[in-house]
Protein backbone atom coordinates (compact mmCIF):
# COMPACT_ATOMS: atom_id res chain seq x y z
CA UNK A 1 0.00 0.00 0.00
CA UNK A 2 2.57 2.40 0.83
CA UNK A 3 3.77 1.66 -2.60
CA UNK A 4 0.69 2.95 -4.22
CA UNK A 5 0.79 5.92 -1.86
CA UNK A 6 3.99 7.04 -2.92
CA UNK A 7 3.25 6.62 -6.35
CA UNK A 8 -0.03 8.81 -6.43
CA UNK A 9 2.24 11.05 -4.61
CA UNK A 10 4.79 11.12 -7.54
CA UNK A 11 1.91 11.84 -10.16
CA UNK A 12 0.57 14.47 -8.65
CA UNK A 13 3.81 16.26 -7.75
CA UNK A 14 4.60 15.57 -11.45
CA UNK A 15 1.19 17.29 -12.62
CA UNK A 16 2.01 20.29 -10.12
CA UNK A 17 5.08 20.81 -11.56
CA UNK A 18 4.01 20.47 -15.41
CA UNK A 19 0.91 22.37 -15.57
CA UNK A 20 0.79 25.16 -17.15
CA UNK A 21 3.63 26.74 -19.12
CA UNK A 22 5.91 28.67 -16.00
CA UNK A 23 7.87 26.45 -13.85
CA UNK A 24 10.10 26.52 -10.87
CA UNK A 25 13.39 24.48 -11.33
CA UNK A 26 13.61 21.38 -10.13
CA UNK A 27 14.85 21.53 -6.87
CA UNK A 28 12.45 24.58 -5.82
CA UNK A 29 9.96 22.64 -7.00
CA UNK A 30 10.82 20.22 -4.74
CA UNK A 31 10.63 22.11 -1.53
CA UNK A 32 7.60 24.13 -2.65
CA UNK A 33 4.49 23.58 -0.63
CA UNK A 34 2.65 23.10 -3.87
CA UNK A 35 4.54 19.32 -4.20
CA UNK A 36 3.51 18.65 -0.60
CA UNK A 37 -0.08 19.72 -1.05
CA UNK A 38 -0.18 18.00 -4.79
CA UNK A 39 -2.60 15.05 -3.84
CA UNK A 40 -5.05 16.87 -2.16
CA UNK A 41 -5.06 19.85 -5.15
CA UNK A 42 -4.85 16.58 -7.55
CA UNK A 43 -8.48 15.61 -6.51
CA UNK A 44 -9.64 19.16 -6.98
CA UNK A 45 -8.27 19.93 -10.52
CA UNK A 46 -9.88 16.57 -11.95
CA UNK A 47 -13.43 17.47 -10.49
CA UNK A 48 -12.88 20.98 -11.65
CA UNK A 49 -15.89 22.36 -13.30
CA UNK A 50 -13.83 25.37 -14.76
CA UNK A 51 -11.40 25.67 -17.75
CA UNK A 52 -8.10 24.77 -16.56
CA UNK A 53 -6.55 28.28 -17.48
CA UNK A 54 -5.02 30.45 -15.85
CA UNK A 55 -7.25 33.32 -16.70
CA UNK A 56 -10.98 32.60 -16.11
CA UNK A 57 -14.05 34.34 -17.69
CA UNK A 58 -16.00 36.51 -15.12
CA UNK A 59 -19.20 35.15 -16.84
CA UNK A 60 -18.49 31.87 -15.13
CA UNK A 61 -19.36 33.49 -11.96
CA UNK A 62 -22.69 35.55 -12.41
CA UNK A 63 -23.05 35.91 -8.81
CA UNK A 64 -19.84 38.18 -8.58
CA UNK A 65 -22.06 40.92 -10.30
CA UNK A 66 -22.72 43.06 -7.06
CA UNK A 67 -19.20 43.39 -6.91
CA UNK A 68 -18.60 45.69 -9.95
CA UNK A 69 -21.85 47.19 -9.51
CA UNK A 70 -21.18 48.73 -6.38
CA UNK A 71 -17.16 49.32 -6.80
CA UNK A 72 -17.42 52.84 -5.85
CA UNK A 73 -18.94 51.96 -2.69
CA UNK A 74 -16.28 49.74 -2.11
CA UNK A 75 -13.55 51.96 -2.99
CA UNK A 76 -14.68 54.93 -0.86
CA UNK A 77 -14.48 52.33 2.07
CA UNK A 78 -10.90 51.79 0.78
CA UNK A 79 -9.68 54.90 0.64
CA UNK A 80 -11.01 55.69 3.88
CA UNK A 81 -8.96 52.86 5.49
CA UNK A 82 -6.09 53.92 3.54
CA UNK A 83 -6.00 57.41 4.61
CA UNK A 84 -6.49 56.13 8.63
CA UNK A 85 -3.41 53.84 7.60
CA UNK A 86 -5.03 51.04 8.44
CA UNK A 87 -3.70 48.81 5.31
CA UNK A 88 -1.01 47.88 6.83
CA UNK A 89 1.56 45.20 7.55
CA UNK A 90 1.36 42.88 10.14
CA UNK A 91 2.19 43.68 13.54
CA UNK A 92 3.80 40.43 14.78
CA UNK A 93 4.53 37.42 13.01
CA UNK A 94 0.96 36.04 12.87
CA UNK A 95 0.32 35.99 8.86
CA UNK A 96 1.80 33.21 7.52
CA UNK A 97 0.29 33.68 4.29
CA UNK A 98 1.63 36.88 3.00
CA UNK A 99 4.52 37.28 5.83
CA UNK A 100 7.42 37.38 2.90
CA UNK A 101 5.25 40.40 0.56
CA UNK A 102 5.25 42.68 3.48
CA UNK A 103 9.24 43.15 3.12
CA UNK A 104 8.13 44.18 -0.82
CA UNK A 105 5.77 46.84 0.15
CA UNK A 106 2.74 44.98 0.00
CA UNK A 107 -0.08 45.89 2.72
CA UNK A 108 -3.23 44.58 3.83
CA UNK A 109 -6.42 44.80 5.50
CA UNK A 110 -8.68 41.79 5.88
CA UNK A 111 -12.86 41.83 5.78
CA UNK A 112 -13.22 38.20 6.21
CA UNK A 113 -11.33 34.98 5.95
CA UNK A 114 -12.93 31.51 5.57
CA UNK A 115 -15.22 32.59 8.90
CA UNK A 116 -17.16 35.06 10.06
CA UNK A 117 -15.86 38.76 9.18
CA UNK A 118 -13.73 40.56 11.13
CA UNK A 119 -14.55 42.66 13.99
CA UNK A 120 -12.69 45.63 12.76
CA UNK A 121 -13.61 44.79 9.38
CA UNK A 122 -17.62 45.18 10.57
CA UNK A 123 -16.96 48.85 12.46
CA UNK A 124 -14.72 49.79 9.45
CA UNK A 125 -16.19 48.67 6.71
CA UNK A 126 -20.16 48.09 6.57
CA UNK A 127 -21.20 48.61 3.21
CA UNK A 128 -18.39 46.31 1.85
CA UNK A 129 -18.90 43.32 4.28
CA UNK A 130 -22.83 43.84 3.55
CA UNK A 131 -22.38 43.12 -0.36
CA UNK A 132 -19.98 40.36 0.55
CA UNK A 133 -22.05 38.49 2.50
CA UNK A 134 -24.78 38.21 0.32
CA UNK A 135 -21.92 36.08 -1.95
CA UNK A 136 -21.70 32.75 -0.35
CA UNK A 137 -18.86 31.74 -2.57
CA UNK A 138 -16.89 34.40 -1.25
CA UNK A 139 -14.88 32.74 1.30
CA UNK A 140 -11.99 35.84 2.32
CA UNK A 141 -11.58 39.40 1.51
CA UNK A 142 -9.43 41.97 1.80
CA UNK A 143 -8.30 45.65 0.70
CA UNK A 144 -4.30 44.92 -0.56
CA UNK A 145 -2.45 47.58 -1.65
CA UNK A 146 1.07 47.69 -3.49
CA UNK A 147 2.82 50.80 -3.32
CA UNK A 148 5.40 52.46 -6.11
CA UNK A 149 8.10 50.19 -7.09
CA UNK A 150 6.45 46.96 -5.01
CA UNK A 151 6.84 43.38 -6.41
CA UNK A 152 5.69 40.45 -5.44
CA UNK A 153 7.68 37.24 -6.51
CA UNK A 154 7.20 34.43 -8.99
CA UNK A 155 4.99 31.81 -6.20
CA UNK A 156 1.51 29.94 -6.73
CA UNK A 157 -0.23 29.49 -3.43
CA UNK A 158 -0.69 26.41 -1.78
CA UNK A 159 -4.31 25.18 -2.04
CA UNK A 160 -6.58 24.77 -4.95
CA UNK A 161 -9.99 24.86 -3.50
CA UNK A 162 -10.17 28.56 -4.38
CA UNK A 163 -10.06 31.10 -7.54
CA UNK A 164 -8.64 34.44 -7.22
CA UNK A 165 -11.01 37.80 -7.82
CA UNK A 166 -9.17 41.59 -8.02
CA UNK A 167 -11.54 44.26 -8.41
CA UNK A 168 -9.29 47.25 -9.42
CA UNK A 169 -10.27 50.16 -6.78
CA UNK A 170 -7.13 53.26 -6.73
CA UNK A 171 -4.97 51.94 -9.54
CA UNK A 172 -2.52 53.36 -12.02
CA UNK A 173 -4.59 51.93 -14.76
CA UNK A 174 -1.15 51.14 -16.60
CA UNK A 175 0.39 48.45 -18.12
CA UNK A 176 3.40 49.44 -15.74
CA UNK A 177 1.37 47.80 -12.79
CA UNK A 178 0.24 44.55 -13.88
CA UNK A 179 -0.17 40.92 -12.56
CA UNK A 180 1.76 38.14 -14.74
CA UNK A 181 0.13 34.82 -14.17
CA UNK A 182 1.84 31.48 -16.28
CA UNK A 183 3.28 34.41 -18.34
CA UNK A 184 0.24 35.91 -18.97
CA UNK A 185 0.26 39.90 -17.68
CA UNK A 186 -3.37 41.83 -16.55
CA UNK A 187 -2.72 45.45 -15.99
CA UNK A 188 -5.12 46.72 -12.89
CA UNK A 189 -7.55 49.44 -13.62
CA UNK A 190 -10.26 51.34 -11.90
CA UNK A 191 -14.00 49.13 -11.56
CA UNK A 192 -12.31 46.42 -13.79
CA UNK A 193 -12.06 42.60 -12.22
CA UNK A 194 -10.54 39.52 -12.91
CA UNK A 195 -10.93 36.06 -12.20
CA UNK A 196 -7.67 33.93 -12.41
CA UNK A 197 -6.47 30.53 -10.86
CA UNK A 198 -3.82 31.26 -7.79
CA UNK A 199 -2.37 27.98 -8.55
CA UNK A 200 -0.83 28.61 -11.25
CA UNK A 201 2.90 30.12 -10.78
CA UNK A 202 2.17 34.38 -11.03
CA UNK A 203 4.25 37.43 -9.82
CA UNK A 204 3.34 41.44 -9.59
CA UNK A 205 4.86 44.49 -10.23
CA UNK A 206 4.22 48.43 -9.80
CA UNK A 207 6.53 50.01 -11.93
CA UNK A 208 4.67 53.37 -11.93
CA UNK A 209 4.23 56.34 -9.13
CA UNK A 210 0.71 55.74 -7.90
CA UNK A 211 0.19 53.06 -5.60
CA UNK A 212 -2.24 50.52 -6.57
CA UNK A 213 -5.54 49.27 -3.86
CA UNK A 214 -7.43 46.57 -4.60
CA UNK A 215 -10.76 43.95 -3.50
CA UNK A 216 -8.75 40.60 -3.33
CA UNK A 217 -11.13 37.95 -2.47
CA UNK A 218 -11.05 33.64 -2.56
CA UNK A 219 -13.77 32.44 -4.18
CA UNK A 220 -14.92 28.46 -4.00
CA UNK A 221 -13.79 26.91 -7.02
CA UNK A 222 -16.51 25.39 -8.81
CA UNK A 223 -16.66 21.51 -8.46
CA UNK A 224 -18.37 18.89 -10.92
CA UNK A 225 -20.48 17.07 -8.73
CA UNK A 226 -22.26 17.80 -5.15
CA UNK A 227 -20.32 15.37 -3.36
CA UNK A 228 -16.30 16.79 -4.49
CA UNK A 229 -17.99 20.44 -3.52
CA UNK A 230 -19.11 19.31 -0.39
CA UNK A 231 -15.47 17.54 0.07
CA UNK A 232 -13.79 20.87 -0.89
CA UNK A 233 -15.89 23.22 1.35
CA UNK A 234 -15.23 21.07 4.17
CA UNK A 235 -11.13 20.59 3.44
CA UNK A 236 -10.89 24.47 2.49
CA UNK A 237 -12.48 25.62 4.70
CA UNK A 238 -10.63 23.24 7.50
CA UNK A 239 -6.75 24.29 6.15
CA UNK A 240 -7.74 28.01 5.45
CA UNK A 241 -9.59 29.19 8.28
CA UNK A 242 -6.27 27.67 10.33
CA UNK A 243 -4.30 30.81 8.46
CA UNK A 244 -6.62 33.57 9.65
CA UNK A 245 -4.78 36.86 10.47
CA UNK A 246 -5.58 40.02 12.70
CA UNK A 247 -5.91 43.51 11.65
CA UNK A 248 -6.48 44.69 15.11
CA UNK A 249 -6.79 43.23 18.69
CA UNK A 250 -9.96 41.79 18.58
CA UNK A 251 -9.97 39.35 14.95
CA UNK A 252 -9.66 36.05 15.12
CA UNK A 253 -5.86 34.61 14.98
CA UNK A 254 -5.41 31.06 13.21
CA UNK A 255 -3.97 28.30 14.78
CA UNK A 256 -0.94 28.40 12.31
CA UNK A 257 -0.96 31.96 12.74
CA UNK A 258 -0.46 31.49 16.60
CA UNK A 259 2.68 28.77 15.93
CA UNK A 260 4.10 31.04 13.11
CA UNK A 261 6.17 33.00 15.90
CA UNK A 262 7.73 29.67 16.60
CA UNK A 263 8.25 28.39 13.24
CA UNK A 264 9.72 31.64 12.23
CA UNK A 265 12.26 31.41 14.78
CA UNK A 266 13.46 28.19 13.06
CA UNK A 267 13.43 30.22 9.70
CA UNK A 268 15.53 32.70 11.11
CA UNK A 269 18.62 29.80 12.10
CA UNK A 270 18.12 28.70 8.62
CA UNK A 271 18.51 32.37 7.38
CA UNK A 272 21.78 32.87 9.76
CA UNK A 273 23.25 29.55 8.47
CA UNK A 274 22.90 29.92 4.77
CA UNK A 275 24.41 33.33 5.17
CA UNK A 276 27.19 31.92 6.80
CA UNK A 277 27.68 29.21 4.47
CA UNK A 278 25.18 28.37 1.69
CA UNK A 279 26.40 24.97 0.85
CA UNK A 280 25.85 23.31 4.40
CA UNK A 281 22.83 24.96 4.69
CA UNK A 282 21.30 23.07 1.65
CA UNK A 283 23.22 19.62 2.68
CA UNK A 284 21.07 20.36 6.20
CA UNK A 285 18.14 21.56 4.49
CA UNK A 286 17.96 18.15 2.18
CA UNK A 287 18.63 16.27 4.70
CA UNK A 288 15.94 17.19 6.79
CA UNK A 289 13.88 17.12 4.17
CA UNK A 290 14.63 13.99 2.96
CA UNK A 291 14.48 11.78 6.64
CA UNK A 292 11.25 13.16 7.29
CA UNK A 293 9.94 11.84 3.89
CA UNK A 294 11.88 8.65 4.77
CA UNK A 295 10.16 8.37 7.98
CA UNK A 296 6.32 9.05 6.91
CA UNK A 297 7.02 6.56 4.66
CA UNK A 298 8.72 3.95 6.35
CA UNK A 299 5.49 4.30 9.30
CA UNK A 300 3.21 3.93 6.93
């Protein structure tokens, strides 16, 4: 059995690393959460009931409508927040998600994730959250904002239960500040949205002088049959919720928000070793890597 295991293991990692037409080399592949959370994205992308592309029709999602309708609304919200500075980093090390954009310039304010909203989302933001949750599919929200000369870096994130939705609210509404997703680049502009799939490898830039606010929200992908949604509303909403991350004291905090303190502490030895000397950090790296693989496998 632990034969078959490994080898569904191998396929899936395989079809991770092979779909679509960007690709990480081999040995970031590797390491990437994407290989680790391959099987359980492997049962979502074959009962898929979307286009396997990495850009995705907003027709496919009627329901979204209120969204565009209303973008003023939501933007006056935004800018509101903005101007109070309250898209911001985070405080701590609770935001496991996002904690390596913040160093890039990339800011945040969250309305709801996988739960109930926010508590400072609901006193900050009431005509937002009130169009958001009359969307079911909208699992998390959030105002992000990328300031003059931010990037993000080439990543895909780590669980394909979800689509990504922008709704362009303060943007440059050039080509200079754009989204690249499996090579594909969508420039940002005012009351326009996109739909794309986050699980496809995607970077950002803002190249241009104006910073650049946005709706970023995670909607439920789309599943063939009633069962496989069911099975992906239960498991997304299971591993996400676990991520949650403040704005203020008050919001929930995740449960691998509440650990990240102590995981990042790890992070930082391996940071202080591969500065000192790259090579035995990636002969220690590997090797941890590679005996705990040995050791789920040999147990099971």
């Amino acid at each position: 059995m632990r034969w078959v295991i490994l080898l569904i293991f191998i396929v899936c990692a395989a079809y991770t690393h092979w779909r679509g037409k960007v690709r990480h080399g081999f040995f970031r592949q590797l390491s990437d959460h994407s290989t680790f959370m391959s099987p359980v994205n492997g049962f979502v992308y074959l009962f898929s009931r979307v286009p396997p592309t990495p850009y995705l029709h907003t027709s496919l999602f009627p329901e979204l409508a209120p969204l565009k309708t209303h973008w003023q609304t939501i933007r006056a919200e935004a800018m509101a927040l903005h101007e109070a500075s309250k898209i911001q980093a985070a405080a701590q090390y609770n935001d496991i998600g996002f904690n390596s954009f913040f160093r890039r310039g990339w800011r945040r304010f969250y309305l709801k994730w996988y739960d109930h909203p926010h508590p400072s989302a609901v006193v900050l933001c009431p005509q937002t959250l009130a169009i958001l949750q009359g969307i079911p599919t909208v699992k998390a929200a959030m105002f992000a904002m990328l300031p003059p000369g931010g990037t993000l870096t080439l990543h895909r994130d780590p669980y394909a239960g979800s689509l990504r939705y922008h709704l362009g609210l303060v943007t440059p509404n050039s080509d200079g500040c754009a989204i690249v997703v499996d090579g594909e680049r969508y420039a940002w502009h005012d009351g326009e949205e996109v739909v794309f799939d986050e699980t496809y490898l995607h970077w950002a830039e803002n190249k241009t002088e104006v910073e650049r606010i946005i709706l970023f929200c995670d909607i439920e992908r789309p599943m063939k049959y009633r069962w496989a949604q069911a099975v992906n509303h239960v498991v997304g909403g299971f591993l996400m919720r676990a991520a949650a991350s403040p704005n203020e004291v008050g919001d929930r905090t995740g449960g691998l928000n509440h650990a990240f303190k102590y995981l990042y502490s790890i992070r930082l030895v391996g940071k202080r070793l591969k500065a000192w000397n790259r090579t035995v950090y990636y002969i220690v790296k590997w090797l941890l890597f590679g005996g705990i693989a040995v050791a789920i496998f040999w147990r099971y």
